[in-house]
PDB file of N, CA and C in Angstrom:
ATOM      1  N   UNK A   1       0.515 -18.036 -11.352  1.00  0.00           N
ATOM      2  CA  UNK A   1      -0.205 -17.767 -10.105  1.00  0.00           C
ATOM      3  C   UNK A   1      -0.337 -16.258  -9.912  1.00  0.00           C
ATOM      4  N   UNK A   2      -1.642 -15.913  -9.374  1.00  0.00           N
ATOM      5  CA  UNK A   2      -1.889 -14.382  -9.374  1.00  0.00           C
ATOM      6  C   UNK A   2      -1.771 -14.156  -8.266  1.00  0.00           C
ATOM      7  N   UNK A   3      -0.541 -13.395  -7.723  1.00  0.00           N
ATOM      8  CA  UNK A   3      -0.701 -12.667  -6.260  1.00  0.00           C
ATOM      9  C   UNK A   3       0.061 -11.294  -6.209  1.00  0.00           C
ATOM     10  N   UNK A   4       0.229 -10.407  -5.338  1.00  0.00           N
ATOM     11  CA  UNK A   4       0.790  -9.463  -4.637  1.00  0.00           C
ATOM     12  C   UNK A   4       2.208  -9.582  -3.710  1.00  0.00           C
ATOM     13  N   UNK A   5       2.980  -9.086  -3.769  1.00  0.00           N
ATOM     14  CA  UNK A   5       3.835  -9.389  -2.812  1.00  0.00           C
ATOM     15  C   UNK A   5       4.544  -7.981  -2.582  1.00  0.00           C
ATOM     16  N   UNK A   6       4.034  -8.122  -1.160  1.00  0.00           N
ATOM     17  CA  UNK A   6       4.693  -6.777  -0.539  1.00  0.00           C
ATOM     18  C   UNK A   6       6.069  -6.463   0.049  1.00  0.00           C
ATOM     19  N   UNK A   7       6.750  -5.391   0.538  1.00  0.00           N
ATOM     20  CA  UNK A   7       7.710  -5.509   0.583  1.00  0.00           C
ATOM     21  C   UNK A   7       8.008  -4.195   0.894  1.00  0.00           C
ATOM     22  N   UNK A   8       9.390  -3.365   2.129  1.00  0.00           N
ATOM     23  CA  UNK A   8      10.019  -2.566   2.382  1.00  0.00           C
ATOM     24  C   UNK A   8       9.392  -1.802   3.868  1.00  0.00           C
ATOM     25  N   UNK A   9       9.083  -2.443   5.114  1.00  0.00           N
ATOM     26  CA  UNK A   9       8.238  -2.052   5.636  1.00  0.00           C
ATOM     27  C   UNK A   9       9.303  -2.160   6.728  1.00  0.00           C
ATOM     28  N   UNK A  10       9.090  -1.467   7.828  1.00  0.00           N
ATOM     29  CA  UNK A  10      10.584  -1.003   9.160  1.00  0.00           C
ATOM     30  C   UNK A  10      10.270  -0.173  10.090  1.00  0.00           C
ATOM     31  N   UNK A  11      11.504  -0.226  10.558  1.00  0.00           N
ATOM     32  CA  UNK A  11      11.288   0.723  11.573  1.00  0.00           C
ATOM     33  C   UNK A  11      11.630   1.660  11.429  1.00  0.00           C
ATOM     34  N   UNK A  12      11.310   3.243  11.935  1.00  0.00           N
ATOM     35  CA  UNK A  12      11.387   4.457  11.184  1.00  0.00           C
ATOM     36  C   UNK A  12      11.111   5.189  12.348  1.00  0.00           C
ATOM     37  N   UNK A  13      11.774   6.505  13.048  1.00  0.00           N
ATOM     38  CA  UNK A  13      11.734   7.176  13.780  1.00  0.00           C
ATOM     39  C   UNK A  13      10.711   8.004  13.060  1.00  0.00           C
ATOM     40  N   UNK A  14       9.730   9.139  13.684  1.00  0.00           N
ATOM     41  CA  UNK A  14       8.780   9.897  13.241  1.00  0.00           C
ATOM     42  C   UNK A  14       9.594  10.995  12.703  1.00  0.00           C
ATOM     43  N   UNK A  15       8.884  11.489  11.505  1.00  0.00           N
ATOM     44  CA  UNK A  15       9.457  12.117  10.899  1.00  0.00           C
ATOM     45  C   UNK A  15      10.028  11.555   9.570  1.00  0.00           C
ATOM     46  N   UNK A  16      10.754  10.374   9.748  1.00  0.00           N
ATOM     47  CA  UNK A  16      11.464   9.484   8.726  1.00  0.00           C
ATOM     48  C   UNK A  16      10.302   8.920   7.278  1.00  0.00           C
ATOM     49  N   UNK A  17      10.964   8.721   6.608  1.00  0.00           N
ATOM     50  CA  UNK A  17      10.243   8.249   5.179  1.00  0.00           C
ATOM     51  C   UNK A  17      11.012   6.710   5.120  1.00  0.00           C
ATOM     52  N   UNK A  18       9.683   6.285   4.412  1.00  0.00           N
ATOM     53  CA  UNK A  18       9.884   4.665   3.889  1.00  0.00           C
ATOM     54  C   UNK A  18       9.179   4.179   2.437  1.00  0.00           C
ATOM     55  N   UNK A  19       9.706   3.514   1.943  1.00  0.00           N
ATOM     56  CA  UNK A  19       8.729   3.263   0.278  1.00  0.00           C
ATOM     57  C   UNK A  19       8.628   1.743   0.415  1.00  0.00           C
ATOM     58  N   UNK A  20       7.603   1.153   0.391  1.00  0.00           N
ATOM     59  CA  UNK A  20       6.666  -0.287   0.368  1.00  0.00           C
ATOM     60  C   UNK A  20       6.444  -0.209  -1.544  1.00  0.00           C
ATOM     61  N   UNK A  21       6.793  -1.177  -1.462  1.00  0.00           N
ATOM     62  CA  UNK A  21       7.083  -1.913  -3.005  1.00  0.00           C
ATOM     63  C   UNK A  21       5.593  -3.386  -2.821  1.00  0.00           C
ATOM     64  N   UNK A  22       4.902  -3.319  -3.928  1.00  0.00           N
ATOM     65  CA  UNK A  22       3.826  -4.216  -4.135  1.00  0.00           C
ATOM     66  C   UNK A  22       4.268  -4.982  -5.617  1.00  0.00           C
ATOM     67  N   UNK A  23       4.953  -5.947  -5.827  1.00  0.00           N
ATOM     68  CA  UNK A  23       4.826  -6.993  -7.280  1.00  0.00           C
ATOM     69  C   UNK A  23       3.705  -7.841  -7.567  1.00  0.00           C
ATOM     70  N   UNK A  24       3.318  -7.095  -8.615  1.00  0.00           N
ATOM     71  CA  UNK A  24       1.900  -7.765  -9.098  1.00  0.00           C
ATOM     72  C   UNK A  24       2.221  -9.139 -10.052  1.00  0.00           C
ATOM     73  N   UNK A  25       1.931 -10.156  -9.645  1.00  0.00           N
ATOM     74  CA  UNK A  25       2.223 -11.055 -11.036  1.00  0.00           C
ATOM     75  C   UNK A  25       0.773 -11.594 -11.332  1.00  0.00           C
ATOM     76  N   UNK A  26       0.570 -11.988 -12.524  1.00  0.00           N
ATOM     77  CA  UNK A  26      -0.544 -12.756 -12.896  1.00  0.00           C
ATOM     78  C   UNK A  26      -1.198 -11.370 -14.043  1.00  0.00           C
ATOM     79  N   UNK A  27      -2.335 -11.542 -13.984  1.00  0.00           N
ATOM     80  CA  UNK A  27      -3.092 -10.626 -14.630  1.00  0.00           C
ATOM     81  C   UNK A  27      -3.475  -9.432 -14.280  1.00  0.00           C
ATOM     82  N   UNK A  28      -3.064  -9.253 -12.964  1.00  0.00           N
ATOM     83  CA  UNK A  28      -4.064  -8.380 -12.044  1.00  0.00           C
ATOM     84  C   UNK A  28      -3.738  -6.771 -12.579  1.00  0.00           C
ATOM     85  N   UNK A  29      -2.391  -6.820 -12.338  1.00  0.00           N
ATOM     86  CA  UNK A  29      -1.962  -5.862 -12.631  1.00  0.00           C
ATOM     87  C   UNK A  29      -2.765  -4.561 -14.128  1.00  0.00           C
ATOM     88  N   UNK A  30      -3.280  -3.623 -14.053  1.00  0.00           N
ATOM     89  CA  UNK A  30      -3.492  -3.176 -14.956  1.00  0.00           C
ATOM     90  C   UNK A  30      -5.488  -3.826 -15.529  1.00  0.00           C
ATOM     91  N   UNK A  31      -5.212  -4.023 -14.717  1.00  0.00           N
ATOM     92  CA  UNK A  31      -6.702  -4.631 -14.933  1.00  0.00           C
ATOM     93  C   UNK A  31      -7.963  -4.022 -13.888  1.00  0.00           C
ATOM     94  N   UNK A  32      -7.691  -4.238 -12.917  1.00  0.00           N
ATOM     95  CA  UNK A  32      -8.383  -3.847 -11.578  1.00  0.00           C
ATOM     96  C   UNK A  32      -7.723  -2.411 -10.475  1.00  0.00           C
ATOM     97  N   UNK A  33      -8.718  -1.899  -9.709  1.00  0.00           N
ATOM     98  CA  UNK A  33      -7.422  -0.752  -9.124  1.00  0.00           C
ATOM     99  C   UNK A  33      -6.537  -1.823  -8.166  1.00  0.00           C
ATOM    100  N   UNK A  34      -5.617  -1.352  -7.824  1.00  0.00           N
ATOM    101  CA  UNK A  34      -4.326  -1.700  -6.376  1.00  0.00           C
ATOM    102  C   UNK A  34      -4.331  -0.605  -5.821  1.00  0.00           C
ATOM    103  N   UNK A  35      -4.372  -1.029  -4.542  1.00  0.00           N
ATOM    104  CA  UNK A  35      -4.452  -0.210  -3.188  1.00  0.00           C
ATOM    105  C   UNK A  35      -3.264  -0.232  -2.086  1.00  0.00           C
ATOM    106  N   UNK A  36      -3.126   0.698  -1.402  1.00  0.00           N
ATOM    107  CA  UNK A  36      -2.507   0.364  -0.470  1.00  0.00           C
ATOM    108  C   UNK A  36      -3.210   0.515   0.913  1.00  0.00           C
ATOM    109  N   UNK A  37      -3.788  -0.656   1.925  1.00  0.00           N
ATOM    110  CA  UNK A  37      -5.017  -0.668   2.806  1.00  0.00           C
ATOM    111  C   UNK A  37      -3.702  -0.843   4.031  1.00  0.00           C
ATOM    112  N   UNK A  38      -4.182  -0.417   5.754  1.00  0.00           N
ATOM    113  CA  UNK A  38      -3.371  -0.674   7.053  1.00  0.00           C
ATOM    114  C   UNK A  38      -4.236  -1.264   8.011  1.00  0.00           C
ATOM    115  N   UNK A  39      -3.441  -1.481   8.351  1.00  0.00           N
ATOM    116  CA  UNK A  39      -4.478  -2.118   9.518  1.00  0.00           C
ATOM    117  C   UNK A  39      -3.543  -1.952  10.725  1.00  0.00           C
ATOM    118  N   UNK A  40      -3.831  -1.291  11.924  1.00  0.00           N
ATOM    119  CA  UNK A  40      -3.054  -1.237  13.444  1.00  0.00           C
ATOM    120  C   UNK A  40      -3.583  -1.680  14.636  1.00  0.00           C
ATOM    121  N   UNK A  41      -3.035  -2.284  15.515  1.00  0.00           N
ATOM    122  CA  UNK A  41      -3.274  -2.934  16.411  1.00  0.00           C
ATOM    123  C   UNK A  41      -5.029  -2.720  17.088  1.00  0.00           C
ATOM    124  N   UNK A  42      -5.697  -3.241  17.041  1.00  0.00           N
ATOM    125  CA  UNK A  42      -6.537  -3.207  17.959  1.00  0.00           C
ATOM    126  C   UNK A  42      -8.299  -1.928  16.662  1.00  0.00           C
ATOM    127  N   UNK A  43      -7.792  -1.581  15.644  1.00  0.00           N
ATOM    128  CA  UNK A  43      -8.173  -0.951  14.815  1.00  0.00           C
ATOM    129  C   UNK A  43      -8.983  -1.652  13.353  1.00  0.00           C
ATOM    130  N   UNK A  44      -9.647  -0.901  12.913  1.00  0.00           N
ATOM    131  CA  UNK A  44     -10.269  -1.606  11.814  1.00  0.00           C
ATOM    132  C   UNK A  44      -9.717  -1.409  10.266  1.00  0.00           C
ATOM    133  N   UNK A  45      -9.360  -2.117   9.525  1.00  0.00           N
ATOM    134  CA  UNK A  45      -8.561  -1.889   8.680  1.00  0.00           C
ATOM    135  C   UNK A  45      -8.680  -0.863   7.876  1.00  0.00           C
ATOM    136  N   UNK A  46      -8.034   0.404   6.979  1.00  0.00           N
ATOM    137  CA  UNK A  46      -8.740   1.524   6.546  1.00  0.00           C
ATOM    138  C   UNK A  46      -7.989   1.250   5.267  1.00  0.00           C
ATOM    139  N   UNK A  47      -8.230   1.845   4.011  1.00  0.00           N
ATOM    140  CA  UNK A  47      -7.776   2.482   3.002  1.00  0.00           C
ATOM    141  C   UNK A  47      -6.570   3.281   3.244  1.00  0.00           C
ATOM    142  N   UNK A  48      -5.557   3.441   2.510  1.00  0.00           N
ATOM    143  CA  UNK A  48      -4.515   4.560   2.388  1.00  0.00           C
ATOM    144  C   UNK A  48      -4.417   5.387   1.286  1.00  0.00           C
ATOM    145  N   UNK A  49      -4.110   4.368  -0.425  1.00  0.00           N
ATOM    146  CA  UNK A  49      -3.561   5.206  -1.320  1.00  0.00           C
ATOM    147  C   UNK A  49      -4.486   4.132  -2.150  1.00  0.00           C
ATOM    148  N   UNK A  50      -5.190   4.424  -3.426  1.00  0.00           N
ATOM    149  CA  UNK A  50      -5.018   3.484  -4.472  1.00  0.00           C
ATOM    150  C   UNK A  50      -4.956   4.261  -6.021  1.00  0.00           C
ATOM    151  N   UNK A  51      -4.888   3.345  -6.843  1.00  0.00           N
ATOM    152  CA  UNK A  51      -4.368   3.414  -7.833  1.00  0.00           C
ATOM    153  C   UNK A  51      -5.579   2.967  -8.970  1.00  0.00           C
ATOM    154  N   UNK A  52      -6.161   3.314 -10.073  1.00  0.00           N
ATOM    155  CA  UNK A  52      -7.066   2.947 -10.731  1.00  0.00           C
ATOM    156  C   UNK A  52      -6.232   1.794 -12.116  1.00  0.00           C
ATOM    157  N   UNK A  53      -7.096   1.512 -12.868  1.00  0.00           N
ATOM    158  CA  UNK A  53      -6.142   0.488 -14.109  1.00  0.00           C
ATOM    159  C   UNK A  53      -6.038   1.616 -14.862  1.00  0.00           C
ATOM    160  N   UNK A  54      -6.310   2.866 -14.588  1.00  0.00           N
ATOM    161  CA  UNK A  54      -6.279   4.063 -15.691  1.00  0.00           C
ATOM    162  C   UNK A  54      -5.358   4.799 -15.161  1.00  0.00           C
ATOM    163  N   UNK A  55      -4.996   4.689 -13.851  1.00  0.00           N
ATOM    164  CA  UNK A  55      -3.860   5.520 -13.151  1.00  0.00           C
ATOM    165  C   UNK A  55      -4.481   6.653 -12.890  1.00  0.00           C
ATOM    166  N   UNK A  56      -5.872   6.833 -12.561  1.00  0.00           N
ATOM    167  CA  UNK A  56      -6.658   7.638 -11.459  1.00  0.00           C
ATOM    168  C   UNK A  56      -5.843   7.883  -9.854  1.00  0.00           C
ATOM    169  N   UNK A  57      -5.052   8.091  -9.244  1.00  0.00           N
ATOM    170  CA  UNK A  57      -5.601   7.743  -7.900  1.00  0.00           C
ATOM    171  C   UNK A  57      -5.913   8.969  -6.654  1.00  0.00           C
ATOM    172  N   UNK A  58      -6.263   8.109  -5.518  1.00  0.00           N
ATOM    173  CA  UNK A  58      -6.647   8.716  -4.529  1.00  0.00           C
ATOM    174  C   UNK A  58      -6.399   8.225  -3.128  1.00  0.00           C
ATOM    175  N   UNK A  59      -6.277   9.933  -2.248  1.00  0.00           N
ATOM    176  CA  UNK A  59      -5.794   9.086  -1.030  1.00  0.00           C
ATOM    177  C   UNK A  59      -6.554   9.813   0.373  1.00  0.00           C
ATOM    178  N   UNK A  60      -6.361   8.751   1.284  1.00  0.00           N
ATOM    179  CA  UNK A  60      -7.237   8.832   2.459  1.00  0.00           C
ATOM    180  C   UNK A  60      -6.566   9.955   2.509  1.00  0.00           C
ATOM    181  N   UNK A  61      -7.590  10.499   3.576  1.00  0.00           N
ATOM    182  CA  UNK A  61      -7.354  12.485   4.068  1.00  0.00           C
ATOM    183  C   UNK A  61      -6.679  12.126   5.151  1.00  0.00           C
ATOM    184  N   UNK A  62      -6.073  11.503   6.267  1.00  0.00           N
ATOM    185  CA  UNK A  62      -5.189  11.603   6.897  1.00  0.00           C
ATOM    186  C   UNK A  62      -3.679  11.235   6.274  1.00  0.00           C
ATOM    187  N   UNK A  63      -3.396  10.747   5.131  1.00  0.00           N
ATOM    188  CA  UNK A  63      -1.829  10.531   4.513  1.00  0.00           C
ATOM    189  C   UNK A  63      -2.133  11.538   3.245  1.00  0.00           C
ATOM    190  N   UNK A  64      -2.451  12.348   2.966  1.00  0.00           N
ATOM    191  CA  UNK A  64      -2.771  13.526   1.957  1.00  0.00           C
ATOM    192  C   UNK A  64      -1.585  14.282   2.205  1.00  0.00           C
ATOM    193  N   UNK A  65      -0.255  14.532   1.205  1.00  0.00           N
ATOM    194  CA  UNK A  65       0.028  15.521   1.210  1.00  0.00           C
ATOM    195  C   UNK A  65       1.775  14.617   1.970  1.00  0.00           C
ATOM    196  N   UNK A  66       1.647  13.573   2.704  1.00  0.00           N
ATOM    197  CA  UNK A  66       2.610  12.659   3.401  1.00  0.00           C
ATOM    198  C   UNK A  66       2.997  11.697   2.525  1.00  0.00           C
ATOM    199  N   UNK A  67       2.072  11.059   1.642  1.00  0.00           N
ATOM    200  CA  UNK A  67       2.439   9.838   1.211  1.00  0.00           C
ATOM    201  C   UNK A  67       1.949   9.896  -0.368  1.00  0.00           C
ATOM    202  N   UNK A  68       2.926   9.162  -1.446  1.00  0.00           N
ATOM    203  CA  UNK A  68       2.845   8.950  -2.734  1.00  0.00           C
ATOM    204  C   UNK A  68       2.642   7.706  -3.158  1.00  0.00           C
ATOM    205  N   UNK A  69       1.562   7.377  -4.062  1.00  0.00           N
ATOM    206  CA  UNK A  69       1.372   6.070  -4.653  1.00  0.00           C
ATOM    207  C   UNK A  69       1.779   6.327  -6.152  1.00  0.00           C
ATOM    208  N   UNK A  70       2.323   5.102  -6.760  1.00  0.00           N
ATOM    209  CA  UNK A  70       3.141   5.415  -7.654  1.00  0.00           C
ATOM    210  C   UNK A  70       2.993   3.649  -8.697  1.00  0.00           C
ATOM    211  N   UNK A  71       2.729   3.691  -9.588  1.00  0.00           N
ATOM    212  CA  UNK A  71       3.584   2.557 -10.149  1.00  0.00           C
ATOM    213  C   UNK A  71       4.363   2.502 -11.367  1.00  0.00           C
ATOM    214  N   UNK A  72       4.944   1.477 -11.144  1.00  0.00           N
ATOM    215  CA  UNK A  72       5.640   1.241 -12.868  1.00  0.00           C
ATOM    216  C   UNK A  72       5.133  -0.102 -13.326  1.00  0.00           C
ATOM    217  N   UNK A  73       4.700   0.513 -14.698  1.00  0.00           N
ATOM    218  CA  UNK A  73       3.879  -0.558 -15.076  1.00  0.00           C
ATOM    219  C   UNK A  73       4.550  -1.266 -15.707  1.00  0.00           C
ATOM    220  N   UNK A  74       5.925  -1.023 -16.340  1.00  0.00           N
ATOM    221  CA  UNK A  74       6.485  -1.691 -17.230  1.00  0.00           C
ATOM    222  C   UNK A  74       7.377  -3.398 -16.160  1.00  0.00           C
ATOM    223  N   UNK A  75       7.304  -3.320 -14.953  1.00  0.00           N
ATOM    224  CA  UNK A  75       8.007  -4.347 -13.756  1.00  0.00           C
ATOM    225  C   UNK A  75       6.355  -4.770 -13.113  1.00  0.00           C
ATOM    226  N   UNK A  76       5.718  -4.184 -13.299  1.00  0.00           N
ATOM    227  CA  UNK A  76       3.892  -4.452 -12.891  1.00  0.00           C
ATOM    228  C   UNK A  76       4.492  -4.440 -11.121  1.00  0.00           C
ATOM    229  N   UNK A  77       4.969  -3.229 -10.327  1.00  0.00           N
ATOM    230  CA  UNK A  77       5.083  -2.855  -9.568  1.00  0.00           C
ATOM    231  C   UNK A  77       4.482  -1.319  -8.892  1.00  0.00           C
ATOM    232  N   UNK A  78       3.704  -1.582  -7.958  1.00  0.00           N
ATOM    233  CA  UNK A  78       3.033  -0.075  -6.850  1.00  0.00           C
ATOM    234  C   UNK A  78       3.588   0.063  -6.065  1.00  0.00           C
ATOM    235  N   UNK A  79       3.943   1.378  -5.914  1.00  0.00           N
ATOM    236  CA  UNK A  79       4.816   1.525  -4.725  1.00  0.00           C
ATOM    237  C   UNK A  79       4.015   2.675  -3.523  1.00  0.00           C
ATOM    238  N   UNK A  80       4.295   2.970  -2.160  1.00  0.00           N
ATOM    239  CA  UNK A  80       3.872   3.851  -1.943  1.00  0.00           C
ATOM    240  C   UNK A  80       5.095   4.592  -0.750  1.00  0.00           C
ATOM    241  N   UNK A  81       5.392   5.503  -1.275  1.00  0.00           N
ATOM    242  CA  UNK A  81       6.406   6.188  -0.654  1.00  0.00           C
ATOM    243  C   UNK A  81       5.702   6.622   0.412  1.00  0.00           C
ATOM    244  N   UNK A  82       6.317   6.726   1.621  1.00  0.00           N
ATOM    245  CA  UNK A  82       5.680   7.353   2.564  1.00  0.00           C
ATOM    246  C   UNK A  82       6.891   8.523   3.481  1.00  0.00           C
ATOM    247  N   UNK A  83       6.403   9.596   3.213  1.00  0.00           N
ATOM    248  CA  UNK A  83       7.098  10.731   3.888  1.00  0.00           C
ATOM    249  C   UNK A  83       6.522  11.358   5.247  1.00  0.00           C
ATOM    250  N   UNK A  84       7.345  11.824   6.073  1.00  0.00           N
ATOM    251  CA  UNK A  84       6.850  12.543   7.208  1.00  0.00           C
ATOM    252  C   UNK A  84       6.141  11.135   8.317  1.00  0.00           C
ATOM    253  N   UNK A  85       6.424  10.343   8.374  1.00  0.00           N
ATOM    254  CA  UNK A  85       5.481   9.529   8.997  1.00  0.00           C
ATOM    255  C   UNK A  85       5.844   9.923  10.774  1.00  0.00           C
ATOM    256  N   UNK A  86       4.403   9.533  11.129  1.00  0.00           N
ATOM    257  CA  UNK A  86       3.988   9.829  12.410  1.00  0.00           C
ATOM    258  C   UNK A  86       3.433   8.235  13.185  1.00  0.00           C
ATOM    259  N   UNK A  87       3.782   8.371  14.376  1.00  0.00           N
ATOM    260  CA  UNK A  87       3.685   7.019  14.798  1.00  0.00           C
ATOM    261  C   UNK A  87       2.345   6.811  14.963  1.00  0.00           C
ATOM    262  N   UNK A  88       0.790   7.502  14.399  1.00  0.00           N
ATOM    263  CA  UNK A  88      -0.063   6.848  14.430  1.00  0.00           C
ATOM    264  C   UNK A  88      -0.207   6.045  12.632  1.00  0.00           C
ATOM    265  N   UNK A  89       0.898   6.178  11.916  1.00  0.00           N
ATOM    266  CA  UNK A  89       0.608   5.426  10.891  1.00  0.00           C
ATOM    267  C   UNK A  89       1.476   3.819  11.328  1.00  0.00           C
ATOM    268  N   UNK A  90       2.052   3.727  12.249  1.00  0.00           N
ATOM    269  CA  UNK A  90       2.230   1.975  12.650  1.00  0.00           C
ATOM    270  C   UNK A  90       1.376   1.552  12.319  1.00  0.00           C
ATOM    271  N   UNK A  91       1.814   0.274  11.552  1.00  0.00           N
ATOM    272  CA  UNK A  91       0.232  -0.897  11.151  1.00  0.00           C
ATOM    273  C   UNK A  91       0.633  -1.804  10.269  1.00  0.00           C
ATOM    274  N   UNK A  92       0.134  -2.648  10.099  1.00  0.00           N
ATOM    275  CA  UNK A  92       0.493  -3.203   9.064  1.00  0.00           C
ATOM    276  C   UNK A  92      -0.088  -3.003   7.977  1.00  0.00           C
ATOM    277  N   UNK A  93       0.800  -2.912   6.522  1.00  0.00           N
ATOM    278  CA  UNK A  93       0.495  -2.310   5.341  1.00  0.00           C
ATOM    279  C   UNK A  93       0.092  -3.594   4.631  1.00  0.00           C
ATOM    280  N   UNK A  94      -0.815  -3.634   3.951  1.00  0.00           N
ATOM    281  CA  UNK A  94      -1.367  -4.631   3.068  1.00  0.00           C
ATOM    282  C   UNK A  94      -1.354  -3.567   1.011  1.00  0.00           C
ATOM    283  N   UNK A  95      -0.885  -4.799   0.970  1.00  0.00           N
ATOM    284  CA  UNK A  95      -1.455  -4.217  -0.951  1.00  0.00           C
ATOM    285  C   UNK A  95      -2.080  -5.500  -1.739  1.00  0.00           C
ATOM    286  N   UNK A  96      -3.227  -4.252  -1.751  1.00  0.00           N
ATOM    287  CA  UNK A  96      -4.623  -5.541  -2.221  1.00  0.00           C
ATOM    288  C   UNK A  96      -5.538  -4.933  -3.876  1.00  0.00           C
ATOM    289  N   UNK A  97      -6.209  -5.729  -4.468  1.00  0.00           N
ATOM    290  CA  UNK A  97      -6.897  -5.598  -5.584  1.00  0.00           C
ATOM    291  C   UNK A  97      -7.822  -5.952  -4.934  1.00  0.00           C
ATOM    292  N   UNK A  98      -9.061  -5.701  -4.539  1.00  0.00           N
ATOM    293  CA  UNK A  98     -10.058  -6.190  -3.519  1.00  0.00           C
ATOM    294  C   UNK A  98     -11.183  -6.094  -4.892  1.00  0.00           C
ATOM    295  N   UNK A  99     -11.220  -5.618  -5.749  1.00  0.00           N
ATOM    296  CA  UNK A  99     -11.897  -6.156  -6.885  1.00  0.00           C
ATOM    297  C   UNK A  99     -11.641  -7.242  -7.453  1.00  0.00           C
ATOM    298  N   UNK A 100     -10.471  -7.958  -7.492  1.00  0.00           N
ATOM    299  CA  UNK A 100     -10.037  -9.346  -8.049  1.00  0.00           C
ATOM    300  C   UNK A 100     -11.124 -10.198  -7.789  1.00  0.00           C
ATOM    301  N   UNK A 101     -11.364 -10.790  -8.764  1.00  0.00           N
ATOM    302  CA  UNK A 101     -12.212 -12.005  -8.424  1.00  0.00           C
ATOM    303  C   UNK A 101     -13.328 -11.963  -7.377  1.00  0.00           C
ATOM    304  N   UNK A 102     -13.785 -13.200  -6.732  1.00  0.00           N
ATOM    305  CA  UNK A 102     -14.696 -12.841  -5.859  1.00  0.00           C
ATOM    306  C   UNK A 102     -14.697 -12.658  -4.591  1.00  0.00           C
ATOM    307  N   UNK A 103     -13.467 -12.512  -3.956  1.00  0.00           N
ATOM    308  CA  UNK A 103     -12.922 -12.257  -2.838  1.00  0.00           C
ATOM    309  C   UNK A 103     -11.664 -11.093  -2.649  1.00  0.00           C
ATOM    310  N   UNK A 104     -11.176 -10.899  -3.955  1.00  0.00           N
ATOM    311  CA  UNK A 104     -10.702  -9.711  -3.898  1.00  0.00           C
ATOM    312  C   UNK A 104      -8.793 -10.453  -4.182  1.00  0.00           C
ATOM    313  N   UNK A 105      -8.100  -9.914  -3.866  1.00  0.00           N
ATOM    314  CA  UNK A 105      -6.210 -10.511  -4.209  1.00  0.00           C
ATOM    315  C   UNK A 105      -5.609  -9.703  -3.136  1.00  0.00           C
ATOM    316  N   UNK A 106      -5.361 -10.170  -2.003  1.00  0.00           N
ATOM    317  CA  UNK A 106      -4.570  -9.495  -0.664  1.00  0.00           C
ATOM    318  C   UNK A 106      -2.907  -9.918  -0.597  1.00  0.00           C
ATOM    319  N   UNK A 107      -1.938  -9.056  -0.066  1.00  0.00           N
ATOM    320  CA  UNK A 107      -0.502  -9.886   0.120  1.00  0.00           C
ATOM    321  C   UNK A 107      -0.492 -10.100   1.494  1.00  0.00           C
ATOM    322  N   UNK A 108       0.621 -10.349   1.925  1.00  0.00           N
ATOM    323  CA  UNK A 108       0.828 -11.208   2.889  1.00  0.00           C
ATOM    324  C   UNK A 108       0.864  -9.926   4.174  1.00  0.00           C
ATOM    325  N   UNK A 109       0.812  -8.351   3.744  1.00  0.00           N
ATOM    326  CA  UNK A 109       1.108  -7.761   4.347  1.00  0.00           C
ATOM    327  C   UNK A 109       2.693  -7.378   4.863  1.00  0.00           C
ATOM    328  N   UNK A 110       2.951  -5.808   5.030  1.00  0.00           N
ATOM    329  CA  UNK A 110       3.934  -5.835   5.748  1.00  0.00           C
ATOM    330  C   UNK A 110       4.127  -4.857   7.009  1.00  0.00           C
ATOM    331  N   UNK A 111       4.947  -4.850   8.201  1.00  0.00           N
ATOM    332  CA  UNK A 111       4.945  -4.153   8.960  1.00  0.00           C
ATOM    333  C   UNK A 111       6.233  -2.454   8.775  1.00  0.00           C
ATOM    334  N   UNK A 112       5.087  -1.813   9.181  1.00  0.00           N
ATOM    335  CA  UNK A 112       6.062  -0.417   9.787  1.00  0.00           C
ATOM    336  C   UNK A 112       5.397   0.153  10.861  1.00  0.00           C
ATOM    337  N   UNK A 113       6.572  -0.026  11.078  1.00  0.00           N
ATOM    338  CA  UNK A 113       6.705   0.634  13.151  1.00  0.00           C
ATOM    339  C   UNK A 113       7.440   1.976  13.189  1.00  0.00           C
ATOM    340  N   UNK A 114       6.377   3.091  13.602  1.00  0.00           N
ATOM    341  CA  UNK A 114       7.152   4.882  13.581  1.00  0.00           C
ATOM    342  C   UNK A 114       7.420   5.031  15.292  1.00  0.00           C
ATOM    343  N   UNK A 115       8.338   4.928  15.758  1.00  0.00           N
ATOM    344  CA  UNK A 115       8.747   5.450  16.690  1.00  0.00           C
ATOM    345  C   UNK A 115       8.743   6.793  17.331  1.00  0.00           C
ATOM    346  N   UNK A 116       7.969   7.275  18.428  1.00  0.00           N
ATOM    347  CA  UNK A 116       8.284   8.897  18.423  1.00  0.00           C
ATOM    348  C   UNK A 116       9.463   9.205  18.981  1.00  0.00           C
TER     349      UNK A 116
END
C-alpha cells in the first residue's frame, strides 16, 4: 500500500524548533517530488518545503532561512526541521506527493501549535 505517514508535530513555545518526520512506503518515494504543504485555521492551504526525486528543493519565502527539508533515502523518510518558529506557522502540516497518480498521495496530516 502506497501512503505517507506523518509524524512529530506539538506544541512549541515561539522561538522553539520541531522536526515532522514523513514515511514514504510504496513506490512513491524517489519517484515524484514530496512536499511539506500547512494549512491553518480559517486559511487556504499553502506550500512550505519540497523536495524533487533528484533532491532539488525549495522553500516558500516566509519559512526561508527557519526551516530545513531533508530526507534519507535509504529509510524512504522527509523530514522537515523547523527552527525559530513563530505562532503564525500553527497549522496543520500535511506531507504530500500531489503528483502521485491522479489525485496526488496526502497523509493524514499533523498538528503544531506555536504559542507566543
Amino acid at each position: 500500500q502506497v501512503q505517507l505517514v506523518e509524524s512529530g508535530g506539538g506544541l512549541v513555545q515561539a522561538g522553539g524548533s520541531l522536526r515532522l518526520s514523513c514515511a514514504a512506503s510504496g513506490s512513491v518515494f524517489g519517484t515524484v517530488t514530496i512536499g511539506w504543504y500547512r494549512q491553518a485555521p480559517g486559511k487556504q492551504r499553502e506550500v512550505v518545503a519540497t523536495v524533487t526525486r533528484h533532491g532539488y528543493i525549495d522553500y516558500a519565502n516566509s519559512v526561508g532561512g527557519r526551516f530545513t527539508i531533508s530526507r534519507d533515502v535509504p529509510n524512504r523518510t522527509v523530514y522537515l526541521q523547523m527552527n525559530r518558529l513563530k505562532p503564525e506557522d500553527t497549522a496543520v502540516y500535511y506531507c504530500a506527493a500531489p503528483d502521485w497518480g491522479a489525485r496526488g498521495l496526502w497523509g493524514q496530516g499533523t498538528q503544531v501549535t506555536v504559542s507566543s
